[in-house]
Protein backbone atom coordinates (compact mmCIF):
# COMPACT_ATOMS: atom_id res chain seq x y z
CA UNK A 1 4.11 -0.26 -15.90
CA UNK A 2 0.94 0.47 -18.30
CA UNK A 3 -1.89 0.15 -16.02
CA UNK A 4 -3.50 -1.85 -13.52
CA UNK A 5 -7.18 -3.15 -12.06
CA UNK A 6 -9.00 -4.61 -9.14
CA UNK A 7 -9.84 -7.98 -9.34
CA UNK A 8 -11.41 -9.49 -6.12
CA UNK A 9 -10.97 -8.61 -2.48
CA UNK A 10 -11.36 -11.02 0.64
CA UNK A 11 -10.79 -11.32 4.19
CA UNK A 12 -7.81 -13.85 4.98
CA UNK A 13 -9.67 -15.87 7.62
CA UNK A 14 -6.70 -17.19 9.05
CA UNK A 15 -4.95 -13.69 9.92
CA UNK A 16 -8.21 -11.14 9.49
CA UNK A 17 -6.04 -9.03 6.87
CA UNK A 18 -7.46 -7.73 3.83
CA UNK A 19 -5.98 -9.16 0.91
CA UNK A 20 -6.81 -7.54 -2.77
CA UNK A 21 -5.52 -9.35 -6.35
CA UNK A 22 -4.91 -6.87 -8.63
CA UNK A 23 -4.13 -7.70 -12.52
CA UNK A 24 -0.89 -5.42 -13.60
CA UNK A 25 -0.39 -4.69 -17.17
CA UNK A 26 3.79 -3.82 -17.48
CA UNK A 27 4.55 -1.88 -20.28
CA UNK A 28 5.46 -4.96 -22.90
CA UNK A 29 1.47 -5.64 -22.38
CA UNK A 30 2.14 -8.68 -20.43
CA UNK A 31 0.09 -9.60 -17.66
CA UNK A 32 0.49 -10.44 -14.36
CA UNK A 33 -1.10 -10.79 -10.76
CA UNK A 34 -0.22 -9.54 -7.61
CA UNK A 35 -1.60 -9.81 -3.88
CA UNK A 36 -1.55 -6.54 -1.98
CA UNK A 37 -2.03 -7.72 1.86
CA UNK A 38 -2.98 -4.67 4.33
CA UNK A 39 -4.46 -5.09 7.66
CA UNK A 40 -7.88 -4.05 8.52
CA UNK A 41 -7.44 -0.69 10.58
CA UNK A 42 -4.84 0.44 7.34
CA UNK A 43 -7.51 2.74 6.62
CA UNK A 44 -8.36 4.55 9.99
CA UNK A 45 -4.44 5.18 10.56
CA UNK A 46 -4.15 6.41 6.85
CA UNK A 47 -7.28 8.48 7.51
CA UNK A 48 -5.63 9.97 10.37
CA UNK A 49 -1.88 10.32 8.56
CA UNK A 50 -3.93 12.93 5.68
CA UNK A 51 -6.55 14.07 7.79
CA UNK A 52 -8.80 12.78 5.81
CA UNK A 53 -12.40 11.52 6.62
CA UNK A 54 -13.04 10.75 2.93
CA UNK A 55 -13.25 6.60 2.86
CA UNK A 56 -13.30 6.36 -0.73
CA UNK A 57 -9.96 8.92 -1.01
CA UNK A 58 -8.46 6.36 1.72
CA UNK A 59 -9.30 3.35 -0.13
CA UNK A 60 -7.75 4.97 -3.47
CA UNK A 61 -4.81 5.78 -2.00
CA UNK A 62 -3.72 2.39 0.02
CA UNK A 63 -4.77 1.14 -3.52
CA UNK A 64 -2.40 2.95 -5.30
CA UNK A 65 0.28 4.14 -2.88
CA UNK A 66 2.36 0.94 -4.15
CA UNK A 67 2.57 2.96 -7.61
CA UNK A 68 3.28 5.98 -6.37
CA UNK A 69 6.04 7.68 -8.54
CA UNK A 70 7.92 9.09 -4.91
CA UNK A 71 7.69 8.49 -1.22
CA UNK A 72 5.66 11.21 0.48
CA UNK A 73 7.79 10.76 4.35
CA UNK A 74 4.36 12.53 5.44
CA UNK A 75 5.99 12.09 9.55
CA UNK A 76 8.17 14.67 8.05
CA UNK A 77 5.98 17.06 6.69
CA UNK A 78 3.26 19.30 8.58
CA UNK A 79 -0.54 18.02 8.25
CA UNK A 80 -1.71 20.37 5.38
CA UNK A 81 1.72 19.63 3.16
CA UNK A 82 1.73 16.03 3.51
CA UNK A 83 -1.77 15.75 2.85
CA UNK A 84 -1.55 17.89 -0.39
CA UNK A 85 1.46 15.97 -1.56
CA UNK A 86 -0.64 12.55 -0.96
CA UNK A 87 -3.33 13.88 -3.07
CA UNK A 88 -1.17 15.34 -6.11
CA UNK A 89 0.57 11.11 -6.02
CA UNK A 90 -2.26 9.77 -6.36
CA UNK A 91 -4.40 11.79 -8.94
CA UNK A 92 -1.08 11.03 -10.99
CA UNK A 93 -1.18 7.46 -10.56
CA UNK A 94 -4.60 7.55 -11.18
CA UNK A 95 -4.34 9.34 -14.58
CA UNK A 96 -0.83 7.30 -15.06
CA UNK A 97 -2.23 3.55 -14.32
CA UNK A 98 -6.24 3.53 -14.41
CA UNK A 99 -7.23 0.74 -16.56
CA UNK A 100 -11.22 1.52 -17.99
CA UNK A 101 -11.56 -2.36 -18.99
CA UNK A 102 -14.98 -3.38 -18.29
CA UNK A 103 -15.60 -5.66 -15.25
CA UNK A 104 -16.49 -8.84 -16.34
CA UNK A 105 -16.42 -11.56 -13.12
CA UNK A 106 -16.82 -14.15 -15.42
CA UNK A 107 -13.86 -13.47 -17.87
CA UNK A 108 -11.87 -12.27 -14.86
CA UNK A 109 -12.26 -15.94 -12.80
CA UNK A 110 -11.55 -17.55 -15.93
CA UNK A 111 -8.10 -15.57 -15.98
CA UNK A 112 -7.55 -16.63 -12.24
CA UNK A 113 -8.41 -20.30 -12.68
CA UNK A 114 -5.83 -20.76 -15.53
CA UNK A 115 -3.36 -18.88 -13.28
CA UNK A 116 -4.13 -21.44 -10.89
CA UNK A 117 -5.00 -18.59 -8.26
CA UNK A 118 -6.48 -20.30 -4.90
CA UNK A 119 -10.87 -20.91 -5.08
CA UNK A 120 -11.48 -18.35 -2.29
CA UNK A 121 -9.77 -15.40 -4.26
CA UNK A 122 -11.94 -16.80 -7.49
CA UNK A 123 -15.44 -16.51 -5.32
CA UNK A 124 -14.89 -13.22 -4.15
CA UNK A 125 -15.19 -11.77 -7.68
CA UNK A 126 -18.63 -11.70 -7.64
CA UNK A 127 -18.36 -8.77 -5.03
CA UNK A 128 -17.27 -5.41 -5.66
CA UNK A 129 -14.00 -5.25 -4.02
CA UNK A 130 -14.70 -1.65 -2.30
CA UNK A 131 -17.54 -2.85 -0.98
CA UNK A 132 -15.96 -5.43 0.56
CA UNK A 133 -13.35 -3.05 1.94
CA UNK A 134 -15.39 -0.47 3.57
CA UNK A 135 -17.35 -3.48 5.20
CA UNK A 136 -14.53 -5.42 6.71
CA UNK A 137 -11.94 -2.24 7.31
CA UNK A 138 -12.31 -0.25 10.98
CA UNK A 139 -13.30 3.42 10.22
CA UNK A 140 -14.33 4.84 13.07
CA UNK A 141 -14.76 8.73 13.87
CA UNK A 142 -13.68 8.55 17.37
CA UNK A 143 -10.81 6.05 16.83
CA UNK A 144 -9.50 8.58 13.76
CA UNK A 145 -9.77 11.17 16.06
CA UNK A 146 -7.11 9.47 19.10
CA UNK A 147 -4.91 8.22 16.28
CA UNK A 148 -4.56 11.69 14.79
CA UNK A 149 -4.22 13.18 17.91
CA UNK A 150 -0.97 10.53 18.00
CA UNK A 151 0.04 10.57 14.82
CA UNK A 152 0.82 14.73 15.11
CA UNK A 153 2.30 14.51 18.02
CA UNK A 154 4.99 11.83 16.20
CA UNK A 155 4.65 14.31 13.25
CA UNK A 156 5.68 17.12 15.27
CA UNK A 157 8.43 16.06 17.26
CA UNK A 158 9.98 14.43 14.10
CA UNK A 159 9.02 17.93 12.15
CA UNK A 160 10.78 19.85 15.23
CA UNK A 161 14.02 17.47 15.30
CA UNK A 162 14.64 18.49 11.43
CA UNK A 163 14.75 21.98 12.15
CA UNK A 164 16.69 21.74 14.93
CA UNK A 165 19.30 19.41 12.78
CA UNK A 166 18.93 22.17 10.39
CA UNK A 167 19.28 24.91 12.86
CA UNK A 168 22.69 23.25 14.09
CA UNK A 169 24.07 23.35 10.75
CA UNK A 170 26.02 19.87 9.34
CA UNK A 171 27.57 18.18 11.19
CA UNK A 172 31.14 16.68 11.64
CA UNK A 173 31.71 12.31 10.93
CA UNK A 174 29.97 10.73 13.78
CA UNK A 175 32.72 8.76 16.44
CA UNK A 176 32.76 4.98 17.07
CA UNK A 177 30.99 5.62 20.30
CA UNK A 178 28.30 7.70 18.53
CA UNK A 179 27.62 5.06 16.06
CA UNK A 180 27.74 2.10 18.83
CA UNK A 181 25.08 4.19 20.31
CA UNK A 182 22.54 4.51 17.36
CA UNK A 183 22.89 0.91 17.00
CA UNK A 184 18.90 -0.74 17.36
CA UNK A 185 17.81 3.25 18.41
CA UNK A 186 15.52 3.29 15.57
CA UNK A 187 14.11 -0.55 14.89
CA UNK A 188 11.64 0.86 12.54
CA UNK A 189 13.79 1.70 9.94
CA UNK A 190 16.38 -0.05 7.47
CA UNK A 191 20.07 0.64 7.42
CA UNK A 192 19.32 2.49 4.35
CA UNK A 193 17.08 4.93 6.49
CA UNK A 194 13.16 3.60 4.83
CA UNK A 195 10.69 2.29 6.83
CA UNK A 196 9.82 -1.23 6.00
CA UNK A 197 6.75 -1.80 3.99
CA UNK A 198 4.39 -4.82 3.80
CA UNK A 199 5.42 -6.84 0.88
CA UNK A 200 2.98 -7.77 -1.78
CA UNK A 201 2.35 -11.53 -2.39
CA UNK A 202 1.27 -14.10 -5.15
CA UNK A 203 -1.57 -15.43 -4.92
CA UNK A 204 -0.86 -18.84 -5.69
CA UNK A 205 -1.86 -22.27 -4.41
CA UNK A 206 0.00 -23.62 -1.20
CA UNK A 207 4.08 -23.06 -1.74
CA UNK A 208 4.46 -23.69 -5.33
CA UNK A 209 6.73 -21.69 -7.78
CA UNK A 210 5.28 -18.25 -9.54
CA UNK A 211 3.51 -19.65 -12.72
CA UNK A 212 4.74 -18.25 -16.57
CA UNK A 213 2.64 -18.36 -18.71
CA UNK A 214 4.69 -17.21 -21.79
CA UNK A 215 2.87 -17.80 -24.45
CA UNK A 216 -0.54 -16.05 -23.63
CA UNK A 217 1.88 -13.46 -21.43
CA UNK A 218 0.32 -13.70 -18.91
CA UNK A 219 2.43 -14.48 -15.43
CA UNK A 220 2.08 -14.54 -11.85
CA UNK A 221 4.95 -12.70 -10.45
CA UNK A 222 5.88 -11.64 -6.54
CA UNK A 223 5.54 -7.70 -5.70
């Protein structure tokens, strides 16, 4: 992947989530766009995961933590750690991905109509799509504040468990009864261990198929 830009962010009115098209330029130079869907207090619990009351630095990172070049597991880490790894990811995929293209609504809802990308993402390129963000996304001192004040105590006990795993030393194949055990113990996670992540969408008209547009290479493509 070359680079990648903003083009228009909206509220979905049907399920309040923030959705943001972005135009992705993959190495070959061809073109395509991509939905990235977050819900609207995304920024107060990332806020609170970096202890961070920096909006803009939140916004940046939700924005690019998609193209971030390794997971950060910051539940893993302590506060000042995870929140130093977070910021060396994404001044890389910053330097890595920024694209300095001009904004130019006009070009950029001519791109969307021939991609046949719905009206309401096409109207909300004549607003800046931080703007729009920091107006429709909860970021609330006080609320920050409680969801820290949760999100190190899950920090610590996971930080604690890992040192006490360590502290044990490794440990021998797990029975059948131990494994029937850990079965649905930890919902949040896959079999492979990764917490599940919101998928990013195209943002295409009703149900049809993604669009290719081969010969301009341009393409709408899933994320």
């Amino acid at each position: 992947m070359k680079s990648f830009r903003i083009l228009s962010a909206s509220v979905n009115p049907s399920t309040g989530f923030i959705e943001v098209v972005k135009e992705i330029t993959a190495d070959d130079n061809s073109i395509s766009l991509n939905l990235h869907v977050f819900h609207r207090e995304a920024l107060e619990w990332k806020a609170a995961e970096f202890d961070t009351d920096d909006i803009d630095e939140v916004i940046d990172g939700i924005l690019h933590e998609p193209f971030f070049e390794e997971d950060i597991n910051s539940l893993q880490l302590n506060t000042e750690d995870a929140k130093t790894k977070f910021r060396a990811n994404l001044a890389s995929a910053k330097a890595r991905l920024t694209n300095n293209i001009p904004r130019n609504p006009v070009t950029i809802k001519a791109q969307m109509r021939v991609a046949g990308v719905d009206d309401r993402y096409i109207d909300a390129v004549d607003n800046d799509p931080v703007q729009v963000i920091k107006v429709a996304c909860l970021f609330d001192a006080e609320v920050i504040t409680a969801k820290r004040i949760y999100t190190n105590k899950v920090r610590n006990k996971a930080v604690a468990d890992i040192a006490e795993a360590a502290a044990m030393g490794p440990k021998g194949p797990l029975t059948v009864e131990q494994r029937i055990a850990q079965i649905g113990a930890n919902r949040s996670t896959t079999a492979s261990g990764t917490v599940h992540k919101q998928p990013e969408v195209t943002p295409t008209k009703g149900q049809q198929a993604p669009i290719l547009l081969e010969k301009s290479k341009r393409k709408i493509v899933g994320g």
